[in-house]
C-alpha atoms as a PDB file:
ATOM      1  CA  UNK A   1       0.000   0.000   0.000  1.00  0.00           C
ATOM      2  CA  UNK A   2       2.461   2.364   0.932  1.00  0.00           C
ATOM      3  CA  UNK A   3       4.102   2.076  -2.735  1.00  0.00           C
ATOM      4  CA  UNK A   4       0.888   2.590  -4.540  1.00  0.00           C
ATOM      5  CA  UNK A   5       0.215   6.248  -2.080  1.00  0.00           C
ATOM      6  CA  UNK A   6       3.368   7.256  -3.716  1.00  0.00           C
ATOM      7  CA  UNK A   7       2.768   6.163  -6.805  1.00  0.00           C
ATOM      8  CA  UNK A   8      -1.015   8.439  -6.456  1.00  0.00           C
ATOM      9  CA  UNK A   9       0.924  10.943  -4.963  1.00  0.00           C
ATOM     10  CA  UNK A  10       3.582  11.519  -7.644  1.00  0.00           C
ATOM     11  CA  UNK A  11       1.028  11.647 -10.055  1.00  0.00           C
ATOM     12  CA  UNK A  12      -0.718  14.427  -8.457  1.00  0.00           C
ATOM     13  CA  UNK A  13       2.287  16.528  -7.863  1.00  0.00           C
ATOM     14  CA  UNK A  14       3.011  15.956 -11.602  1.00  0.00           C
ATOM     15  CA  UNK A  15      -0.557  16.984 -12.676  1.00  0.00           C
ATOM     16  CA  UNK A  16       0.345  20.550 -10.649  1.00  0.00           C
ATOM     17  CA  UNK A  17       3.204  21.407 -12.923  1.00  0.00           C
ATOM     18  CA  UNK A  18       1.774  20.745 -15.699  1.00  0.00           C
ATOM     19  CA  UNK A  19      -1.611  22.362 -14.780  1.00  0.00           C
ATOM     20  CA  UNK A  20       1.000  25.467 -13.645  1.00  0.00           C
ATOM     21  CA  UNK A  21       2.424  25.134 -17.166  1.00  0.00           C
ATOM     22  CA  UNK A  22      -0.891  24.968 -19.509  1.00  0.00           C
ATOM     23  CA  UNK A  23      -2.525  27.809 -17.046  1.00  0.00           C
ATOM     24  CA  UNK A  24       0.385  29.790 -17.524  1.00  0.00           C
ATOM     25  CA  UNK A  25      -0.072  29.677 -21.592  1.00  0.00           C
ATOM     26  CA  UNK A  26      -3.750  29.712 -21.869  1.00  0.00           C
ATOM     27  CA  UNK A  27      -3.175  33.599 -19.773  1.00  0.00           C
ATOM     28  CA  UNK A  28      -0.582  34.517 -22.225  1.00  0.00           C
ATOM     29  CA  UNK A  29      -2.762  33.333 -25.141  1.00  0.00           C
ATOM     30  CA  UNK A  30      -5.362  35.554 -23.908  1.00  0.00           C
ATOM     31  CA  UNK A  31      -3.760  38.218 -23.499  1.00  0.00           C
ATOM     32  CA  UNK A  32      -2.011  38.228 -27.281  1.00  0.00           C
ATOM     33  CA  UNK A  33      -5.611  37.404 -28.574  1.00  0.00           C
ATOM     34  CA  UNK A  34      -7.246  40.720 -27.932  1.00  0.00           C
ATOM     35  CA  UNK A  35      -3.993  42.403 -29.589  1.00  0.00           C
ATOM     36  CA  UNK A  36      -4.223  40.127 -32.369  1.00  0.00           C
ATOM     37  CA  UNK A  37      -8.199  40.794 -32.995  1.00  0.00           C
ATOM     38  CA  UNK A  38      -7.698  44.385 -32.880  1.00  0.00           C
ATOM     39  CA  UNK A  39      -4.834  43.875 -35.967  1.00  0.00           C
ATOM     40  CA  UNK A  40      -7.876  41.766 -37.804  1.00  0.00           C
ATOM     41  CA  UNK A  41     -10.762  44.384 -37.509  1.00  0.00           C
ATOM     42  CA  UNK A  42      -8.305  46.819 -38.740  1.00  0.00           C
ATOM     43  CA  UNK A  43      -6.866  44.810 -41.598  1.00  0.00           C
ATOM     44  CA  UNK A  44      -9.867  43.549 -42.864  1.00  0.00           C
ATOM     45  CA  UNK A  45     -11.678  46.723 -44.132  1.00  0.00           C
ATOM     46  CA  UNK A  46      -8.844  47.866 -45.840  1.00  0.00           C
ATOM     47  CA  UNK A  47      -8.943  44.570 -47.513  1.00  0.00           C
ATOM     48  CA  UNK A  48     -12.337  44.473 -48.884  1.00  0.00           C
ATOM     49  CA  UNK A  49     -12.322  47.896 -49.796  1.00  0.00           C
ATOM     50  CA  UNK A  50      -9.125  47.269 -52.057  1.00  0.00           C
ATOM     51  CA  UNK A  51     -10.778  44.219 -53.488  1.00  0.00           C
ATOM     52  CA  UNK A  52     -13.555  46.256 -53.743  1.00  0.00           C
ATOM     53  CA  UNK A  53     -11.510  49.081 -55.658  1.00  0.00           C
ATOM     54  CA  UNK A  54      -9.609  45.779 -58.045  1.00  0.00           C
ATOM     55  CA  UNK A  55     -12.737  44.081 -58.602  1.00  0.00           C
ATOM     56  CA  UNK A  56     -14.903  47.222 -60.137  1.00  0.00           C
ATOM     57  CA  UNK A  57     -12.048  48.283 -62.277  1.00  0.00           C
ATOM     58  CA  UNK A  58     -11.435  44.890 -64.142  1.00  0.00           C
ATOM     59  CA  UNK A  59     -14.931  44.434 -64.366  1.00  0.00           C
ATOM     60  CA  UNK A  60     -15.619  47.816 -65.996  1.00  0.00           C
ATOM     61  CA  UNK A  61     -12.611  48.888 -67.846  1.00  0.00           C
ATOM     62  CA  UNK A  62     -12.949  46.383 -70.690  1.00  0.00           C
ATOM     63  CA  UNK A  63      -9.361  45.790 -70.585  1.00  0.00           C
ATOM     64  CA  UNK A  64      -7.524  42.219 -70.945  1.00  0.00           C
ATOM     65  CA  UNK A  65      -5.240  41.827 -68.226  1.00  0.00           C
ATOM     66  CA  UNK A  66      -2.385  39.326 -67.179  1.00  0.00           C
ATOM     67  CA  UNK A  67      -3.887  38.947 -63.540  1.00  0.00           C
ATOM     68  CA  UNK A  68      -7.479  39.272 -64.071  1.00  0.00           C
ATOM     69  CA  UNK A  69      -7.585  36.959 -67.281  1.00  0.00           C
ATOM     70  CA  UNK A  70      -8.410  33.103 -66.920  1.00  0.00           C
ATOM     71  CA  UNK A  71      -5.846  31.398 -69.134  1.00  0.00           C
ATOM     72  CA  UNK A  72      -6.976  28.715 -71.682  1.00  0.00           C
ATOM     73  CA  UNK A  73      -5.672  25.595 -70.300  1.00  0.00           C
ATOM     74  CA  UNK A  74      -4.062  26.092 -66.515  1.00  0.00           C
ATOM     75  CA  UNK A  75      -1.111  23.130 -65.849  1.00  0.00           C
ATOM     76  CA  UNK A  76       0.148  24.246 -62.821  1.00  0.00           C
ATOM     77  CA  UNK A  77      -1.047  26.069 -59.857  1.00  0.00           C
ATOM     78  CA  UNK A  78       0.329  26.704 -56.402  1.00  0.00           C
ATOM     79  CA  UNK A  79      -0.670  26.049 -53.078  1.00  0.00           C
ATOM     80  CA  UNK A  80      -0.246  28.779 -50.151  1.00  0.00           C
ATOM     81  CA  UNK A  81      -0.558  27.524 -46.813  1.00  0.00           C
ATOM     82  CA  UNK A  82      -0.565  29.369 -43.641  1.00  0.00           C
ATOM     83  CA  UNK A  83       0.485  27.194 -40.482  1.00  0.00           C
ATOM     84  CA  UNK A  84       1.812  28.515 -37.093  1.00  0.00           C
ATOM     85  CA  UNK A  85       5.507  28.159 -35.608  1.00  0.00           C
ATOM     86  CA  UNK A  86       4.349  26.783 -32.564  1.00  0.00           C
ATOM     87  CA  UNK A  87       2.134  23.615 -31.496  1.00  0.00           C
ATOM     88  CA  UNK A  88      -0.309  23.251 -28.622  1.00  0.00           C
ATOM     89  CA  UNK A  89      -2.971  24.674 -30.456  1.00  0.00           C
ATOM     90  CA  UNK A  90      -5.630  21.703 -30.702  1.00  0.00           C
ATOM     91  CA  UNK A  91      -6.289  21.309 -34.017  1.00  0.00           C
ATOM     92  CA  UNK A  92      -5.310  24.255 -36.051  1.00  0.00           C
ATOM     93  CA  UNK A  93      -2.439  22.712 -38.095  1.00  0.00           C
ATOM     94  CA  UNK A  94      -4.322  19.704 -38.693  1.00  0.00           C
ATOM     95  CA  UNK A  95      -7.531  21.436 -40.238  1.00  0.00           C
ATOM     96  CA  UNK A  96      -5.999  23.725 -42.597  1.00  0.00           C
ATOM     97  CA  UNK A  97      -3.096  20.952 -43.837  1.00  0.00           C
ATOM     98  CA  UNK A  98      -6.323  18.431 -44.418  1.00  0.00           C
ATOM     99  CA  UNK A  99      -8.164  21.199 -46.509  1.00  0.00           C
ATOM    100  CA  UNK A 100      -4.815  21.748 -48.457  1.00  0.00           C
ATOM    101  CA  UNK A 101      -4.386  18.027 -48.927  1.00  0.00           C
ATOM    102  CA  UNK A 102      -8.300  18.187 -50.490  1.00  0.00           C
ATOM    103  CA  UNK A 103      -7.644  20.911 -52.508  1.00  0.00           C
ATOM    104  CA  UNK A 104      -4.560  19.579 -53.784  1.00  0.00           C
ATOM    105  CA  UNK A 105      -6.689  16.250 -54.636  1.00  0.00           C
ATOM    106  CA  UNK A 106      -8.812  18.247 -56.630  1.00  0.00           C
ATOM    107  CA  UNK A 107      -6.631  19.993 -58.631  1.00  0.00           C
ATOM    108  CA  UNK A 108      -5.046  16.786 -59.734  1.00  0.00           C
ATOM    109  CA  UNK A 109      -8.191  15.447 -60.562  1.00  0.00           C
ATOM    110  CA  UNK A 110      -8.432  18.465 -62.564  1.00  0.00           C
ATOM    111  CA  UNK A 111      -5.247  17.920 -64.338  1.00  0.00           C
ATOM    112  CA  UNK A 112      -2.914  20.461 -63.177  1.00  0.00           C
ATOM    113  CA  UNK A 113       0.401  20.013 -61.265  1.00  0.00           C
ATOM    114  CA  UNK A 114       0.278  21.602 -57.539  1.00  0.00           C
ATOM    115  CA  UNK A 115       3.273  23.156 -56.223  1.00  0.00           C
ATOM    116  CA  UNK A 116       3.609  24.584 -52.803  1.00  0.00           C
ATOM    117  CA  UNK A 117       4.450  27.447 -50.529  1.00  0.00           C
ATOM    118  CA  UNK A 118       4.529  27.079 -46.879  1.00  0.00           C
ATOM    119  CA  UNK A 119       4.460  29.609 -44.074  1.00  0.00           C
ATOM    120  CA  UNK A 120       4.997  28.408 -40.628  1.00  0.00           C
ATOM    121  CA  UNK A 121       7.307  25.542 -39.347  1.00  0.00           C
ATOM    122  CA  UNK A 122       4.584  23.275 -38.871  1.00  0.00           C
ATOM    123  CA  UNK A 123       3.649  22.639 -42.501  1.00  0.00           C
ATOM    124  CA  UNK A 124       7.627  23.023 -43.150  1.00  0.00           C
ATOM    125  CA  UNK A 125       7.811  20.157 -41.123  1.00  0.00           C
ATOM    126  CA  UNK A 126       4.833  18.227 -42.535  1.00  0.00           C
ATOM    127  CA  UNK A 127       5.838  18.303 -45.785  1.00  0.00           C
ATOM    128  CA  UNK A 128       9.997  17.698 -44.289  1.00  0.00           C
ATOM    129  CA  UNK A 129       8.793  14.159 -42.176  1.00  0.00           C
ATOM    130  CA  UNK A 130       6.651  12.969 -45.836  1.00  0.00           C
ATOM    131  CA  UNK A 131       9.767  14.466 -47.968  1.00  0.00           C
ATOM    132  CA  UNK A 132       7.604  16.088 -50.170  1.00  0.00           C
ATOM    133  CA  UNK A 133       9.360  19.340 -51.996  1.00  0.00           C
ATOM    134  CA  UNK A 134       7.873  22.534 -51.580  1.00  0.00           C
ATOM    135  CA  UNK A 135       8.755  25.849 -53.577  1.00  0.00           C
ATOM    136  CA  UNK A 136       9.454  28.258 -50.948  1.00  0.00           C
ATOM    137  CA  UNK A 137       9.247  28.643 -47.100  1.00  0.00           C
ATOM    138  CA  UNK A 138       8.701  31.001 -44.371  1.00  0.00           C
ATOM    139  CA  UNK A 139       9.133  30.814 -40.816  1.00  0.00           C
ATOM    140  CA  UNK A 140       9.250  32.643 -37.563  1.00  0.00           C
ATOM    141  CA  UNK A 141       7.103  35.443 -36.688  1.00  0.00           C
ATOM    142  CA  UNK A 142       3.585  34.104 -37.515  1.00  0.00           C
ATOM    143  CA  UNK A 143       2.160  34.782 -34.110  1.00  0.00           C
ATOM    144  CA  UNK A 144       2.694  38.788 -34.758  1.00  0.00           C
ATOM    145  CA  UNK A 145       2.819  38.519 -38.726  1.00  0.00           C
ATOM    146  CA  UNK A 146       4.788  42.201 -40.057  1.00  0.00           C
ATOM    147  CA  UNK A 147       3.614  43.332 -43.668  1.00  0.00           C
ATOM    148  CA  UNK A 148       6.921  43.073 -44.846  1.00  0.00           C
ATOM    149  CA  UNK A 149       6.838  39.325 -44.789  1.00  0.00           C
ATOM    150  CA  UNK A 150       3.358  39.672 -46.589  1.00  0.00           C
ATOM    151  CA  UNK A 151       5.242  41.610 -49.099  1.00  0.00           C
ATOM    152  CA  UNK A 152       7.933  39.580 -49.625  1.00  0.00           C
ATOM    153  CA  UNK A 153       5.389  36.366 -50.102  1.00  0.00           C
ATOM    154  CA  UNK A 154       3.480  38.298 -52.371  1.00  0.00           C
ATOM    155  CA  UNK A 155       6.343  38.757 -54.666  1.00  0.00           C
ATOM    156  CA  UNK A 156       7.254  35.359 -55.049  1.00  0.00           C
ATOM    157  CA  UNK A 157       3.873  34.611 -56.168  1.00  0.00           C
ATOM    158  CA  UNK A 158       3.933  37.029 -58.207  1.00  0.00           C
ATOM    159  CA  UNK A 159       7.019  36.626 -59.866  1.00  0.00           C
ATOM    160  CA  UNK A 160       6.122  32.430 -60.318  1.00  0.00           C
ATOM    161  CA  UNK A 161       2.327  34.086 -61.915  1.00  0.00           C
ATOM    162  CA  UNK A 162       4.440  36.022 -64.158  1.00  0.00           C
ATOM    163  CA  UNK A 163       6.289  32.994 -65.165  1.00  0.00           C
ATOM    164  CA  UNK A 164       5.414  30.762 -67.662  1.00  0.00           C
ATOM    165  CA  UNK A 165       4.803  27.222 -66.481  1.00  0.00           C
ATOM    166  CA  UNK A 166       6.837  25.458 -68.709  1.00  0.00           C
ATOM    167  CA  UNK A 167       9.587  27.465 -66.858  1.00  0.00           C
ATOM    168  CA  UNK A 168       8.213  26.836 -63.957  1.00  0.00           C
ATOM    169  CA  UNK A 169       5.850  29.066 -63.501  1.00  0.00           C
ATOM    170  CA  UNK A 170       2.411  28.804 -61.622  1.00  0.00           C
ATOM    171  CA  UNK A 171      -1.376  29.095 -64.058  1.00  0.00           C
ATOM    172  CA  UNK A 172      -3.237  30.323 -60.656  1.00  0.00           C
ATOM    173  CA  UNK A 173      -2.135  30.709 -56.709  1.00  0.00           C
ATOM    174  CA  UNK A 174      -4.703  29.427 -54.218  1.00  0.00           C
ATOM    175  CA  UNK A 175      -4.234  30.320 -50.340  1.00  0.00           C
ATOM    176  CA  UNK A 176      -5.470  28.418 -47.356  1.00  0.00           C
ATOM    177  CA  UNK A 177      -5.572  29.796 -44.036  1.00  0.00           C
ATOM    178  CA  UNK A 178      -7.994  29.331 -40.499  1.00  0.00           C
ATOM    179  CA  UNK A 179      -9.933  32.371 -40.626  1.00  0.00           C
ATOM    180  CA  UNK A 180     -10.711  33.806 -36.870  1.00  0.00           C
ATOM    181  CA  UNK A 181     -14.665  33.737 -36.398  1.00  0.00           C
ATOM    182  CA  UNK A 182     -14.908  33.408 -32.777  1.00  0.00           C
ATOM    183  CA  UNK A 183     -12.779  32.537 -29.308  1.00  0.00           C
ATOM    184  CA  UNK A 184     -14.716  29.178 -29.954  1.00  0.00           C
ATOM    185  CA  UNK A 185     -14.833  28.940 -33.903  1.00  0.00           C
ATOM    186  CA  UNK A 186     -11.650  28.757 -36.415  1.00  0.00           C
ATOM    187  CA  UNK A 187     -13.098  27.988 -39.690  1.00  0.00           C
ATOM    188  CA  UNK A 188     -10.242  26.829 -42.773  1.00  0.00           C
ATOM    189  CA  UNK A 189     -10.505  29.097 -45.808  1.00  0.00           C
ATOM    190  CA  UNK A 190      -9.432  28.500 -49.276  1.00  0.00           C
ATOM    191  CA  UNK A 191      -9.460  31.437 -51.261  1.00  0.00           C
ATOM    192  CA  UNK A 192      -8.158  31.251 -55.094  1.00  0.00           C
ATOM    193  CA  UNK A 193      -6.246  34.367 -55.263  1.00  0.00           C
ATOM    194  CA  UNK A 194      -5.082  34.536 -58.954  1.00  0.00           C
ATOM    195  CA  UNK A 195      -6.087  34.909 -61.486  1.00  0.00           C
ATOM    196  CA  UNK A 196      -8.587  37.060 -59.571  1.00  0.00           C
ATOM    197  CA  UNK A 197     -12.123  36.457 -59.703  1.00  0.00           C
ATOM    198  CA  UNK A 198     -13.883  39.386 -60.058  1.00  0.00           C
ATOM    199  CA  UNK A 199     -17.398  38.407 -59.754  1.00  0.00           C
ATOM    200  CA  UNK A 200     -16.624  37.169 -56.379  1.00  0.00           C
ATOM    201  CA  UNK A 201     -15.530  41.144 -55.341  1.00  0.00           C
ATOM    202  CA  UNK A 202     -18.638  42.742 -57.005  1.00  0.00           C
ATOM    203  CA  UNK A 203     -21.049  39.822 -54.892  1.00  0.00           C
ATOM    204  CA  UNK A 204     -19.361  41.044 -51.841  1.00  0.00           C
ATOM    205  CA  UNK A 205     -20.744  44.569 -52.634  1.00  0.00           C
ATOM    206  CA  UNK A 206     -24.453  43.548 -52.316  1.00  0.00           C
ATOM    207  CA  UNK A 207     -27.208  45.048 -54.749  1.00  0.00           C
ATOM    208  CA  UNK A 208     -27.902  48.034 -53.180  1.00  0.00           C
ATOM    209  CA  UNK A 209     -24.131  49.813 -53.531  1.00  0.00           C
ATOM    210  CA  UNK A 210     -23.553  51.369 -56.337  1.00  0.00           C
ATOM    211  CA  UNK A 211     -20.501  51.074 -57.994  1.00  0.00           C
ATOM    212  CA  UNK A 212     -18.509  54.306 -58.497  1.00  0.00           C
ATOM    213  CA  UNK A 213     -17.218  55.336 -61.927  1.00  0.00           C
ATOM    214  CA  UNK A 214     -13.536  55.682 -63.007  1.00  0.00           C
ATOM    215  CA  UNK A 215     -11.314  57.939 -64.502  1.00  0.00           C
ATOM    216  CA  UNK A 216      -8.328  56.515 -65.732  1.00  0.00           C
ATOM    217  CA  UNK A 217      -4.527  58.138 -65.358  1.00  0.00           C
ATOM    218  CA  UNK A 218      -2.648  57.284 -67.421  1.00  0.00           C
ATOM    219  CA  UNK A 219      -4.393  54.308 -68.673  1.00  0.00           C
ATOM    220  CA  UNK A 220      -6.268  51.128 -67.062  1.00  0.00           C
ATOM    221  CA  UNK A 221      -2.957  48.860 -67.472  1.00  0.00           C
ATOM    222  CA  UNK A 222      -1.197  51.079 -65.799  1.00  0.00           C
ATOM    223  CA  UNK A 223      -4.054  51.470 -63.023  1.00  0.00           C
ATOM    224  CA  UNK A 224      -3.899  47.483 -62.532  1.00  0.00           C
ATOM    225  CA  UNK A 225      -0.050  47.358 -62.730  1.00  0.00           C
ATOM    226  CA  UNK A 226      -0.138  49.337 -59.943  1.00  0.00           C
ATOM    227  CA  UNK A 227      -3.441  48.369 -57.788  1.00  0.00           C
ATOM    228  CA  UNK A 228      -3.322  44.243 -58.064  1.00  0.00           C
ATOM    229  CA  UNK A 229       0.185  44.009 -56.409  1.00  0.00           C
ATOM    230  CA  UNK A 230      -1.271  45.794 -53.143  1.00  0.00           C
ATOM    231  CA  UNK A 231      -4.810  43.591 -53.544  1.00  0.00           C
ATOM    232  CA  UNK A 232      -2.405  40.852 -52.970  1.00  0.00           C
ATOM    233  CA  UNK A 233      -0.349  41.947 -50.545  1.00  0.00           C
ATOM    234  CA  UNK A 234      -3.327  42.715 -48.415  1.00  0.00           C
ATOM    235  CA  UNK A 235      -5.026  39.674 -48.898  1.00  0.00           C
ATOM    236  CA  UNK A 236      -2.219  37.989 -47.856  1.00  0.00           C
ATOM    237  CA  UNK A 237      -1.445  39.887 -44.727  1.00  0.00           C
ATOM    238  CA  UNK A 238      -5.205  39.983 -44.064  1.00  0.00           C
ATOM    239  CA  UNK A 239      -4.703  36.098 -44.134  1.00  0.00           C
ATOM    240  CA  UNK A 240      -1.583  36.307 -41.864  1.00  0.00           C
ATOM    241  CA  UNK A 241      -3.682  38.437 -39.385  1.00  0.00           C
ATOM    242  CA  UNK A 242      -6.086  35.624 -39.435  1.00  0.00           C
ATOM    243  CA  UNK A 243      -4.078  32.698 -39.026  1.00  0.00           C
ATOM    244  CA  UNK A 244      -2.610  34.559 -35.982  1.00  0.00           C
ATOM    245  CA  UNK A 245      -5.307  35.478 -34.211  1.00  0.00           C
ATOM    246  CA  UNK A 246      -6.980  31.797 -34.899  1.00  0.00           C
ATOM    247  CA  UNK A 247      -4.379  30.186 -33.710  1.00  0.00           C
ATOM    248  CA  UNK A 248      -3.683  32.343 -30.393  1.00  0.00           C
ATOM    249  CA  UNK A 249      -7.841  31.554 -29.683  1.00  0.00           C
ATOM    250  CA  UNK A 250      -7.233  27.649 -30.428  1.00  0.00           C
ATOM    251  CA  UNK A 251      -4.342  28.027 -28.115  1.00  0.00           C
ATOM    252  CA  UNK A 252      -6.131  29.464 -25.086  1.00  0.00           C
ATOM    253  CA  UNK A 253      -8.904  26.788 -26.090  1.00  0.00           C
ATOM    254  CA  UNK A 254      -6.009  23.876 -25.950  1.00  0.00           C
ATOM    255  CA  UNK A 255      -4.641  25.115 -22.792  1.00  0.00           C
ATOM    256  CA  UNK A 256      -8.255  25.796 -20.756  1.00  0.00           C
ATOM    257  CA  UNK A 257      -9.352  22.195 -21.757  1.00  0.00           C
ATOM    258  CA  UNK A 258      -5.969  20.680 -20.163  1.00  0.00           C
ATOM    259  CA  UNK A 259      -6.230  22.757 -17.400  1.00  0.00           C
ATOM    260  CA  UNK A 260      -9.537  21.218 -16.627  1.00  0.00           C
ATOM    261  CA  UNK A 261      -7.735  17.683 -17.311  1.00  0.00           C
ATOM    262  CA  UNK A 262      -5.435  18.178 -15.126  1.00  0.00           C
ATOM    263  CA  UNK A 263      -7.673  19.332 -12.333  1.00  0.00           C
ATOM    264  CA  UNK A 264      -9.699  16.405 -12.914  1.00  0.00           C
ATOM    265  CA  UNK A 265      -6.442  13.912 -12.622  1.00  0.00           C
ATOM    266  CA  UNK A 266      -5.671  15.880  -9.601  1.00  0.00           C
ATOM    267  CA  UNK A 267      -8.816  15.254  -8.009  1.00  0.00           C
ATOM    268  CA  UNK A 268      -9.372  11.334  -8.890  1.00  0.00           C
ATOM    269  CA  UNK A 269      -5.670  10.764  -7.991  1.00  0.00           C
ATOM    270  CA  UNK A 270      -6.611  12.258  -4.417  1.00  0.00           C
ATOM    271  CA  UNK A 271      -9.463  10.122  -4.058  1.00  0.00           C
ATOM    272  CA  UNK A 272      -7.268   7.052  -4.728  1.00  0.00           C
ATOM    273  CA  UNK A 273      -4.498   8.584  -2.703  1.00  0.00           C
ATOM    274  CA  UNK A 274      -7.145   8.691   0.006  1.00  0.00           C
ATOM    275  CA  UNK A 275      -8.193   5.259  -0.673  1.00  0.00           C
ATOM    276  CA  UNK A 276      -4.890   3.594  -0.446  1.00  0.00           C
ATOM    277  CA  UNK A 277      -4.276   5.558   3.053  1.00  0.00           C
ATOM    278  CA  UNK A 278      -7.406   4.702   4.152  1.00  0.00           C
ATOM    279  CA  UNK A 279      -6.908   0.545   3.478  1.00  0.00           C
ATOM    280  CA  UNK A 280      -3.160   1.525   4.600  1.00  0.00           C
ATOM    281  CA  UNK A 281      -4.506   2.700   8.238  1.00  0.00           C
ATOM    282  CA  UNK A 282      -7.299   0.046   7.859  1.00  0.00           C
ATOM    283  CA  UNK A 283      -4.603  -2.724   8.139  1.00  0.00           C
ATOM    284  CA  UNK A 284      -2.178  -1.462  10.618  1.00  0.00           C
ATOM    285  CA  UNK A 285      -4.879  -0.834  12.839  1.00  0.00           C
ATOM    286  CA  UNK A 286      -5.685  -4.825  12.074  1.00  0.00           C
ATOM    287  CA  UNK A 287      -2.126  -5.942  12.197  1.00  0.00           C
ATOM    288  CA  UNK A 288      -2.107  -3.834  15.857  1.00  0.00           C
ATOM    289  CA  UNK A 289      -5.118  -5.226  16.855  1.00  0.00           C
ATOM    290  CA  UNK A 290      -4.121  -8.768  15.900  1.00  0.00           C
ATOM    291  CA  UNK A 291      -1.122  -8.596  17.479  1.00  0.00           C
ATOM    292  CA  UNK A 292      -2.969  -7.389  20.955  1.00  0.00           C
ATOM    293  CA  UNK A 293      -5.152 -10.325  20.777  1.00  0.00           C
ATOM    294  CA  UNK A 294      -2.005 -12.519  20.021  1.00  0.00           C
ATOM    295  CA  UNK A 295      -0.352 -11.053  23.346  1.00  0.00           C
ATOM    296  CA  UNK A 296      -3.511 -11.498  25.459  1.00  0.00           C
ATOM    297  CA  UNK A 297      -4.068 -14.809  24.457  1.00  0.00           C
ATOM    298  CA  UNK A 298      -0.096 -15.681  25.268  1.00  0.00           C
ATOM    299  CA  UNK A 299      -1.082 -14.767  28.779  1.00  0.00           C
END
């Protein structure tokens, strides 16, 4: 008996660190979450109002253009996938690599060559453990994303668009990302950034806004040269923003949930704990009273 009481009584000490530990995270998490939310509601305006801006013009101007025109036959496209450094975050790496693994089925099915680009060591190291090659990858500083690593992902896409795919080039880029909808909701998005869809912009504007009219300096190629490079910029740091803030809620969700494990292992482990020094007091009391009757019936 008195083994097993230490046994019980390891295990609860044990259970206290690591409830320490996992409370001690799920406070951090929530106190980067409300930082992180703020960056989101300010991103994402910006965002829809520059979609807003790309989708009116390349829907009204008339005007043919590299980004906004759907190629003939597409052979290749790429893959975008926004993970997080870190684990301990339930199961926000595992959703959006499972919708990347779908979409990549169905572009296959479709024909066309996927290629990928990571962000985050977790999908670096998904794609390391299953040696499976992946264009280019970024890493560190997705839990407080800066634009300048939006901007510098955005040009690589853009440059492999601008490719041909016979040089190894990309046909169209498709991102996928956890977008933030609640504390308690983290929802995987895949959003086909290029070529860009335009009719998805002008649904977004509903029927009762009118769209406004444009004057063109100096012409509209020039306007798009100039505007679509930004749309994607702050797509993708609008997608960053997400992923952050998504995974700093499913953190604090991971955390509170084995915080309430471990105070549940804390308290069974004290009920066997009591148990065991219960039946231990329960049998020296036996083996005294035994040994009392063994004495008086000596006599």
């Amino acid at each position: 008996m008195g083994a097993q009481l230490r046994v019980y009584r390891q295990k609860i000490k044990s259970a206290q660190t690591t409830k320490k530990i996992t409370r001690a995270m799920e406070l951090i998490s929530a106190s980067r979450i409300q930082k992180a939310q703020a960056r989101v509601a300010a991103s994402t305006p910006y965002s829809r109002a520059i979609t807003r801006a790309v989708s009116a013009v390349a829907t009204y101007s008339n005007v043919d253009h590299v980004l906004t025109t759907e190629p003939e036959k597409i052979e290749r496209a790429a893959i975008l996938i926004f993970s997080s450094d870190r684990g301990l975050a339930g199961a926000f790496n595992s959703q959006v690599l499972r919708e990347a693994e779908q979409l990549a089925e169905l572009l296959r099915s479709q024909g066309k060559d996927v290629v990928y680009f990571l962000v985050g060591r977790k999908a670096a190291a998904y794609f390391s453990f299953r040696r499976r090659a992946s264009e280019r990858v970024w890493t560190g500083g997705t839990d407080a994303p800066e634009f300048e690593t939006a901007k510098e992902i955005g040009d690589a896409l853009l440059e492999a668009f601008l490719r041909n795919a016979e040089d190894g080039g990309v046909d169209e880029i498709h991102i996928v990302y956890n977008r933030f909808v609640s504390m308690i909701s983290q929802v995987p998005e895949v959003v086909r950034l290029l070529p860009l869809e335009v009719v998805d912009g002008v649904e977004e504007l509903g029927d009762k806004t009118i769209l406004p009219l444009y004057e063109f300096e100096p012409d509209v190629e020039t306007v798009l040269d100039a505007l679509l490079p930004v749309y994607i910029e702050s797509r993708i740091f609008n997608a960053m923003l997400q992923s952050a803030a998504s995974k700093h809620a499913a953190t604090q969700k991971a955390m509170k949930s084995a915080s309430d494990n471990a105070d549940k292992l804390i308290t069974d482990y004290t009920r066997l704990a009591n148990n065991a020094r219960q039946s231990e007091i329960t049998q020296q009391i036996s083996e005294i009273v035994g040994g009392a009757d063994a004495l008086a019936s000596a006599k």
